[in-house]
N, C-alpha and C. Protein backbone atom coordinates (compact mmCIF):
# COMPACT_ATOMS: atom_id res chain seq x y z
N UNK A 1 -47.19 12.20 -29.29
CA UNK A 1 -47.27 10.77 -29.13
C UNK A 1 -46.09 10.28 -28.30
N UNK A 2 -46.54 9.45 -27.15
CA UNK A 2 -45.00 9.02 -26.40
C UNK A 2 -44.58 7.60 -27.20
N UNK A 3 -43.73 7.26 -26.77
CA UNK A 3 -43.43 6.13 -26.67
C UNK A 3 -42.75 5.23 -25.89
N UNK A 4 -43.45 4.01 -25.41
CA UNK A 4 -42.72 3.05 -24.36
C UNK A 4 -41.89 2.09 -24.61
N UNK A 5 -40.71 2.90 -23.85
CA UNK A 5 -39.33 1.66 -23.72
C UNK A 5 -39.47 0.83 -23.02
N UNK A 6 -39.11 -0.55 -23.40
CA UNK A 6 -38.92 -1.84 -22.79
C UNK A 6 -37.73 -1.93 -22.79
N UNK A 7 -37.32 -2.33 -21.47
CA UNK A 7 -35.86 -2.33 -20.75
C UNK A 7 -36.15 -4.02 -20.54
N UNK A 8 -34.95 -5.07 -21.64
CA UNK A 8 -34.48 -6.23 -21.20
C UNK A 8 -33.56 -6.64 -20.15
N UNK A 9 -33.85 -7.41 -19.64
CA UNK A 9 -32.16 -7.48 -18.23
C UNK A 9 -30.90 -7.58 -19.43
N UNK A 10 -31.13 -7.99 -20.68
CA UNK A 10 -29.62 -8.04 -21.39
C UNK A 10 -29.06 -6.75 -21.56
N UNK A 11 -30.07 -5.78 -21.93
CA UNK A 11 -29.96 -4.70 -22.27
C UNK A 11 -29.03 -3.77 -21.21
N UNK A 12 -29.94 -4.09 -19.54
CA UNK A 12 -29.41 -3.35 -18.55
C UNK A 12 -27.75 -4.17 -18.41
N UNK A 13 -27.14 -5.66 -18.57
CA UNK A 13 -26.28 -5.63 -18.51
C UNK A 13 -25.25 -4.99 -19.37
N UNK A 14 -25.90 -5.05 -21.19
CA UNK A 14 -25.14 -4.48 -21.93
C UNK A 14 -24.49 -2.80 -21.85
N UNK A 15 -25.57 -2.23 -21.39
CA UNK A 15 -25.51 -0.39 -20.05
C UNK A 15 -24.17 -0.73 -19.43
N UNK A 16 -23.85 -1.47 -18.38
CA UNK A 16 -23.42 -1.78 -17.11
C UNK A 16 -21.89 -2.11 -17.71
N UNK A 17 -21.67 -2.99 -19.13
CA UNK A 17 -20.44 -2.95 -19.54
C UNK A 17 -19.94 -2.15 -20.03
N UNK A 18 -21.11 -1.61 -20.70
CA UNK A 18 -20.36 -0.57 -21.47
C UNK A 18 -19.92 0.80 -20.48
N UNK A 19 -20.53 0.89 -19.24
CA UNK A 19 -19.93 2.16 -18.54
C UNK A 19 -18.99 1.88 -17.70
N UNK A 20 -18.49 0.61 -17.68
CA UNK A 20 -17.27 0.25 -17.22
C UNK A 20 -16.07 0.30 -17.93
N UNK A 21 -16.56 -0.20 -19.31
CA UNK A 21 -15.58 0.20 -20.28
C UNK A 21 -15.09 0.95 -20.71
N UNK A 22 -15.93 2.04 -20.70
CA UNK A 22 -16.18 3.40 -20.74
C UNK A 22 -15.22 4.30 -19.90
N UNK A 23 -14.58 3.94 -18.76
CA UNK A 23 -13.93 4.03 -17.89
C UNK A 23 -14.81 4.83 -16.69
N UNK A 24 -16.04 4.44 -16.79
CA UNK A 24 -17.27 5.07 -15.43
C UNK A 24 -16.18 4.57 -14.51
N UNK A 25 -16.26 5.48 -13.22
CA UNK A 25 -15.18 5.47 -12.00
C UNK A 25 -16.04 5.21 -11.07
N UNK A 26 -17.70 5.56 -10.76
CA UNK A 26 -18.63 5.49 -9.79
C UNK A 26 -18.10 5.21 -8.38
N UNK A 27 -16.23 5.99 -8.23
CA UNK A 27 -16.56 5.83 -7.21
C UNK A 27 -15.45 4.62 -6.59
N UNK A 28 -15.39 3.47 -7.78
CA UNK A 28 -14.46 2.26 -7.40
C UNK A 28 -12.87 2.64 -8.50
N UNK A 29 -12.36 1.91 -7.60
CA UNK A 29 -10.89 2.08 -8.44
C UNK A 29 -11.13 1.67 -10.28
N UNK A 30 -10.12 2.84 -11.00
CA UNK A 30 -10.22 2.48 -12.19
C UNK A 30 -9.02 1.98 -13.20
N UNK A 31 -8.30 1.06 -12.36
CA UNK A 31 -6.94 0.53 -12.69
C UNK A 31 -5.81 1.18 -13.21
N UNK A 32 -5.93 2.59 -12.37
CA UNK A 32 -5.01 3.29 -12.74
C UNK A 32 -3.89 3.00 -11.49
N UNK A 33 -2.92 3.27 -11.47
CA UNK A 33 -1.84 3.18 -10.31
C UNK A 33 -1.54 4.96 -10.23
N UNK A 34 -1.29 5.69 -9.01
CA UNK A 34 -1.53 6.19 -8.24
C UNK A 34 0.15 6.52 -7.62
N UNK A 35 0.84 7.07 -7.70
CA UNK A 35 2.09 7.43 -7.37
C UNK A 35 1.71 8.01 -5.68
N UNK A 36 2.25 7.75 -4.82
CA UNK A 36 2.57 7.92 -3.24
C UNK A 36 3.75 8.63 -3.36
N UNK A 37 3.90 10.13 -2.39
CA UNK A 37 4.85 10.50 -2.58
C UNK A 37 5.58 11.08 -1.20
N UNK A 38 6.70 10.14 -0.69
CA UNK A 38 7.19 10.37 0.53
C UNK A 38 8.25 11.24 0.12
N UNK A 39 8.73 11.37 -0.29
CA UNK A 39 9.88 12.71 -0.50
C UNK A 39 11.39 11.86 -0.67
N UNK A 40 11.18 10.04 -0.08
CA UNK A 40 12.44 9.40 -0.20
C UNK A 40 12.53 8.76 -1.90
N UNK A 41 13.55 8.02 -1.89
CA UNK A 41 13.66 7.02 -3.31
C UNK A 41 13.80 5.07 -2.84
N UNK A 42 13.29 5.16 -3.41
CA UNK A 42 12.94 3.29 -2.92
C UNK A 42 14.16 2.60 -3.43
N UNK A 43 15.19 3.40 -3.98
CA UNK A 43 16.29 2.32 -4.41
C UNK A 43 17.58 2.48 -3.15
N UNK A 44 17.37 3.74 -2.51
CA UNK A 44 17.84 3.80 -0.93
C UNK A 44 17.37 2.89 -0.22
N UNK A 45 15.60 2.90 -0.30
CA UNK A 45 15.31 2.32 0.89
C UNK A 45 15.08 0.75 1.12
N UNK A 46 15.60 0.47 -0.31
CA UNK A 46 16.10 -1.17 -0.38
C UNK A 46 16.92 -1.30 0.53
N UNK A 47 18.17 -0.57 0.45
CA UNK A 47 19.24 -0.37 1.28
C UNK A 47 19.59 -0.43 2.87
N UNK A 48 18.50 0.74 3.32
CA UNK A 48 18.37 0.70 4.27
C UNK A 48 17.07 -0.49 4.73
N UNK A 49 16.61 -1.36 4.13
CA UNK A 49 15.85 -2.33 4.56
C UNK A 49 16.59 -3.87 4.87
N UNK A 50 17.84 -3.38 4.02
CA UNK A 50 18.97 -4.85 3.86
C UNK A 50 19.71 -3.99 5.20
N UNK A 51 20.33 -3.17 5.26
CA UNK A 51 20.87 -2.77 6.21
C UNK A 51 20.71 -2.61 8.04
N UNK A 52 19.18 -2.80 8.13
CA UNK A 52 18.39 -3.11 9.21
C UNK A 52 17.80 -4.34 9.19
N UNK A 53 18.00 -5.01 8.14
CA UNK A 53 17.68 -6.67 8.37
C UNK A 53 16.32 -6.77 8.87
N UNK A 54 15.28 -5.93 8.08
CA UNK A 54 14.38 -6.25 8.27
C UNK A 54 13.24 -7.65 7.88
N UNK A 55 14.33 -8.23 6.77
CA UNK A 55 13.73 -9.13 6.17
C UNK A 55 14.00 -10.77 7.38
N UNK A 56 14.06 -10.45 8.35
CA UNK A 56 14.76 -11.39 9.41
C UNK A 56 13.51 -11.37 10.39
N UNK A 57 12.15 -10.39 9.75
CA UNK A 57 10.88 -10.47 10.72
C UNK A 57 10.04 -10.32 9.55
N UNK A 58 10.23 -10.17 8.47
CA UNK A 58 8.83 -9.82 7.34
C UNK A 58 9.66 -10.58 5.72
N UNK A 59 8.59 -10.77 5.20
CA UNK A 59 8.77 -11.16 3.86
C UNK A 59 8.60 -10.18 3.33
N UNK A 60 9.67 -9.90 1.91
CA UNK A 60 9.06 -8.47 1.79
C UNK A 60 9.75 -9.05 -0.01
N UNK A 61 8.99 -8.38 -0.81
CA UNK A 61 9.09 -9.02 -2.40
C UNK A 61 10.31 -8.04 -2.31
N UNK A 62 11.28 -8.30 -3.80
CA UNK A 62 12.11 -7.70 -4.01
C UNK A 62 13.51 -7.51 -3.17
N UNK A 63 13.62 -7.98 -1.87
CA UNK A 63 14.62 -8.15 -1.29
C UNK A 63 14.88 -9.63 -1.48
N UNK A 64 16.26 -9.79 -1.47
CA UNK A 64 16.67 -11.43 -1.66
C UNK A 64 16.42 -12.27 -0.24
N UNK A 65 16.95 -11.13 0.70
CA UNK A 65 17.02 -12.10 1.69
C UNK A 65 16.26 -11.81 3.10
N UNK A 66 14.94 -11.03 2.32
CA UNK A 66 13.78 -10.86 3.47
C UNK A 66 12.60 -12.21 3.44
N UNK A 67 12.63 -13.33 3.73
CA UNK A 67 11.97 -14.53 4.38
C UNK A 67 11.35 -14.14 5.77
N UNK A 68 11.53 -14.07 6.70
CA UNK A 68 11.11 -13.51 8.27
C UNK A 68 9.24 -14.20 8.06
N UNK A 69 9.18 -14.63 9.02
CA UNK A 69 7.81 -14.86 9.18
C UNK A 69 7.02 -14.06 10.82
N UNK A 70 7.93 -13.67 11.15
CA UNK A 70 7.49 -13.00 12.83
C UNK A 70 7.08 -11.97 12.42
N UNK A 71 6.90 -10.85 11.75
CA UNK A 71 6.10 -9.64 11.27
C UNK A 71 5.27 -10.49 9.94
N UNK A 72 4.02 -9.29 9.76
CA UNK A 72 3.56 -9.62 8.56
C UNK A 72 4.12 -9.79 7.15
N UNK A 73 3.65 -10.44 6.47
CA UNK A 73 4.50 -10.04 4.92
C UNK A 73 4.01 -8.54 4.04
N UNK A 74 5.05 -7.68 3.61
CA UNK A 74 4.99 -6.71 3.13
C UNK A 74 4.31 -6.43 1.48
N UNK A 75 4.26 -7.89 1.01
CA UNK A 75 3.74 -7.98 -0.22
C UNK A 75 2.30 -7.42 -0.14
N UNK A 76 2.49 -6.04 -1.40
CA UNK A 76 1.25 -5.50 -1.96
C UNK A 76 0.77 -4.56 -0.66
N UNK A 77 1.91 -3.55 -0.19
CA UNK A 77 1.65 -2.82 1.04
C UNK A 77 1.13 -1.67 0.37
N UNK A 78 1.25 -1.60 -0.52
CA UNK A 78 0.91 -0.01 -1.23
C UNK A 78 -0.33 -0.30 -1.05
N UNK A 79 -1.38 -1.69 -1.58
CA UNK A 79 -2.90 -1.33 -1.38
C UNK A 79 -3.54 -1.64 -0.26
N UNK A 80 -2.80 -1.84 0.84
CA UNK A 80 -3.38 -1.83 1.98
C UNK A 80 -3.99 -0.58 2.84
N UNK A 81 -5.07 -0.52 3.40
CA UNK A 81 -5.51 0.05 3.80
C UNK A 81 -5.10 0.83 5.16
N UNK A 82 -5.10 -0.11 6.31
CA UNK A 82 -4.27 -0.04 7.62
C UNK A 82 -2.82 -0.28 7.59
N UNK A 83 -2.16 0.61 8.52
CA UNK A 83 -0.76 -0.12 8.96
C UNK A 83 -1.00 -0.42 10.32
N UNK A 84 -0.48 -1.67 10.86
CA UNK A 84 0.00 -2.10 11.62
C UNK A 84 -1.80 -2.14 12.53
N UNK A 85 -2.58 -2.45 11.62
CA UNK A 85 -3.77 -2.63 11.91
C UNK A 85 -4.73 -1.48 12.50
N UNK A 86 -3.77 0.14 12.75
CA UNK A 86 -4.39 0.96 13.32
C UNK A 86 -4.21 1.88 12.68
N UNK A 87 -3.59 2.70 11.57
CA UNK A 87 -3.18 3.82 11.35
C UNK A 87 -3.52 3.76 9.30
N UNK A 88 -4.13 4.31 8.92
CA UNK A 88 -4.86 4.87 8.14
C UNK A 88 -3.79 4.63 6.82
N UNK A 89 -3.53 3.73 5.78
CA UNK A 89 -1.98 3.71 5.02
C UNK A 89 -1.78 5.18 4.17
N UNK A 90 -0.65 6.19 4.91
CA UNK A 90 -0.38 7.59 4.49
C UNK A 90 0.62 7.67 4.61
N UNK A 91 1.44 8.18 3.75
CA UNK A 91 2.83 8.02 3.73
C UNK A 91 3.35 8.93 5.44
N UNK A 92 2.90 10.03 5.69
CA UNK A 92 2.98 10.38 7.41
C UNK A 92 3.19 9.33 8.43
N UNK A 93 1.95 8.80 8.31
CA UNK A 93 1.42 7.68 9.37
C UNK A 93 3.09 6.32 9.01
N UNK A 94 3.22 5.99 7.98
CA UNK A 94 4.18 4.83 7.55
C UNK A 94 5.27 5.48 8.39
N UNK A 95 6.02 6.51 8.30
CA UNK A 95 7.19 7.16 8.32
C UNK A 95 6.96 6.97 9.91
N UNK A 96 6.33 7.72 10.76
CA UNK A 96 5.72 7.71 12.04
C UNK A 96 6.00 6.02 12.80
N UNK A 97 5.11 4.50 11.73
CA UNK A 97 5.60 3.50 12.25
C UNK A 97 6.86 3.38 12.10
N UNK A 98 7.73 3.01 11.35
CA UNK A 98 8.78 2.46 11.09
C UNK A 98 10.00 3.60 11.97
N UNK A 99 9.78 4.73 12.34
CA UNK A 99 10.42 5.61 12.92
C UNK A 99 10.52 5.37 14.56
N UNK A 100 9.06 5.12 15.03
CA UNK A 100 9.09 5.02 16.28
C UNK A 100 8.01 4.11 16.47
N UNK A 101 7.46 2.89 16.36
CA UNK A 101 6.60 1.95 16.34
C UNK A 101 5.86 2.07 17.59
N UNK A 102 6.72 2.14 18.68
CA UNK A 102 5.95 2.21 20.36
C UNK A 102 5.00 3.54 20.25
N UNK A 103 5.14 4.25 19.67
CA UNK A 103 4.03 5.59 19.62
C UNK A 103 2.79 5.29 19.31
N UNK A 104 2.73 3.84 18.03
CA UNK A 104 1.33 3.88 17.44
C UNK A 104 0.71 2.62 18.47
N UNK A 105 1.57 1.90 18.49
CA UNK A 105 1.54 0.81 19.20
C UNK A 105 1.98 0.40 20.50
N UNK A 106 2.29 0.49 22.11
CA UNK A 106 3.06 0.53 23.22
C UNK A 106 3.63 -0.84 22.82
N UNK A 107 3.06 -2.09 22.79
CA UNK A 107 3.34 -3.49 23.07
C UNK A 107 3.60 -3.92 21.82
N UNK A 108 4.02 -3.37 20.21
CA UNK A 108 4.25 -4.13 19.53
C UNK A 108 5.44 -4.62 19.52
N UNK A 109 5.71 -5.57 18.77
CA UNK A 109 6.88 -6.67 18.51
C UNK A 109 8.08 -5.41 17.69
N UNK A 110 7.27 -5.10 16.93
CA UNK A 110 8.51 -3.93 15.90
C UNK A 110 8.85 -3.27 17.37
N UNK A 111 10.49 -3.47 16.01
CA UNK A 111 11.37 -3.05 17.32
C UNK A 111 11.58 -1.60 16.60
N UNK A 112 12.35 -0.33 17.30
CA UNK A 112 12.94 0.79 16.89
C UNK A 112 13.77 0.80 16.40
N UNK A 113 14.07 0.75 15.34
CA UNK A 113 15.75 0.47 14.57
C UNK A 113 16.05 1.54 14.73
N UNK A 114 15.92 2.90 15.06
CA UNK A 114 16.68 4.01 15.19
C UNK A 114 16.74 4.73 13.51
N UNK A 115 15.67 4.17 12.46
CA UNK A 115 15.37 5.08 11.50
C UNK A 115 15.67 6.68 11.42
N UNK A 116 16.18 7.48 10.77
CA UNK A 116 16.20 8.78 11.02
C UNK A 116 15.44 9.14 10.02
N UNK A 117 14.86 10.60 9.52
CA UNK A 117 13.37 10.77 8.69
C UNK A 117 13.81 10.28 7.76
N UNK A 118 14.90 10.54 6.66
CA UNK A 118 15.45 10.11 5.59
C UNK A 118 15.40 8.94 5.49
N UNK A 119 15.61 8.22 6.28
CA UNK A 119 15.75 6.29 5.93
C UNK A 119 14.08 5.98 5.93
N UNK A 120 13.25 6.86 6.80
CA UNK A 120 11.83 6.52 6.90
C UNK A 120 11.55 6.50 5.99
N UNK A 121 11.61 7.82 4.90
CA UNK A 121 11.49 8.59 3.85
C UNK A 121 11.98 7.50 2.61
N UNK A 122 12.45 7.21 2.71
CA UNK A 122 13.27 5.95 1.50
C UNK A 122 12.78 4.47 1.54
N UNK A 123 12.12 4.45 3.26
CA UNK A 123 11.76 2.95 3.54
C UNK A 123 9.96 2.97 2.68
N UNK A 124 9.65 3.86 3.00
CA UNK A 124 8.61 4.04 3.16
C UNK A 124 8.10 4.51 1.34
N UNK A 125 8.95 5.02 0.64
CA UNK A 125 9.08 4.85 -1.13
C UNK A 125 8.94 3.41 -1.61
N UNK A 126 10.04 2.83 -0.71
CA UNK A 126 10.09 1.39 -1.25
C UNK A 126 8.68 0.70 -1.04
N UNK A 127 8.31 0.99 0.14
CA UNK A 127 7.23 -0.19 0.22
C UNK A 127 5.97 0.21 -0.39
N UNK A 128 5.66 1.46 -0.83
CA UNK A 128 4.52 1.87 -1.79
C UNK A 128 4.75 1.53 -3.17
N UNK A 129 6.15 1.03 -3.76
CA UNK A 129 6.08 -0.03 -5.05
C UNK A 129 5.48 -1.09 -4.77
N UNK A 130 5.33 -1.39 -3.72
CA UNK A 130 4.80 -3.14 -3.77
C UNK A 130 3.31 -3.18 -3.66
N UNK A 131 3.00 -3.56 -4.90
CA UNK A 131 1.47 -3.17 -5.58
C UNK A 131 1.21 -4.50 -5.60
């Protein structure tokens, strides 16, 4: 003998919460945070971000005295997708801009501060905290 299920739309929503709750991943983020790992420490590369006065072209959270409105603002760079609108956000690719900017870009505004890998490495820690 079979028997026929009747599927209510409440029902299919009550499914739908519960496999979210559930922690179903299908795929979309599951509010976990995700450690990035450039090899620097972000409490350097505060340092070297006050020390290159970068906050004099970008807003950037956590520095006191990064205001700058001529670059983008750095807030919540960790979940960005692109840098600098072309380059894929990987801690490689980051180190690569901030190291030598004219490589990814010929005509951008970022200038070369003369970063060496280590300061990349530290700049580039820091700005994957900013979630």
């Amino acid at each position: 003998m079979s028997r026929v299920i009747t599927i209510r739309p409440g029902m299919v929503l009550l499914w739908t919460l519960a496999g979210v709750l559930s922690g179903c991943q299908g795929g979309r983020a599951t509010g976990q945070r995700s450690t990035v790992t450039t090899g620097g420490a972000a409490s350097r590369g505060i340092v070297v971000i006050q020390d290159k006065n970068c906050g004099s072209c970008h807003t950037i959270p956590g520095i006191r005295t990064a205001h700058g409105v001529v670059g983008p603002p750095l807030a919540s760079f960790a979940r960005r997708t692109y840098i600098a609108g072309e380059l894929p956000n990987t801690p490689d690719n980051l180190m690569r801009w901030v190291m030598a900017p004219q490589t990814v870009e010929q005509k951008t505004a970022m200038p070369n501060l003369g970063l060496s890998e280590r300061e990349a490495r530290d700049v580039a820690a820091y700005l994957y905290t900013l979630r």
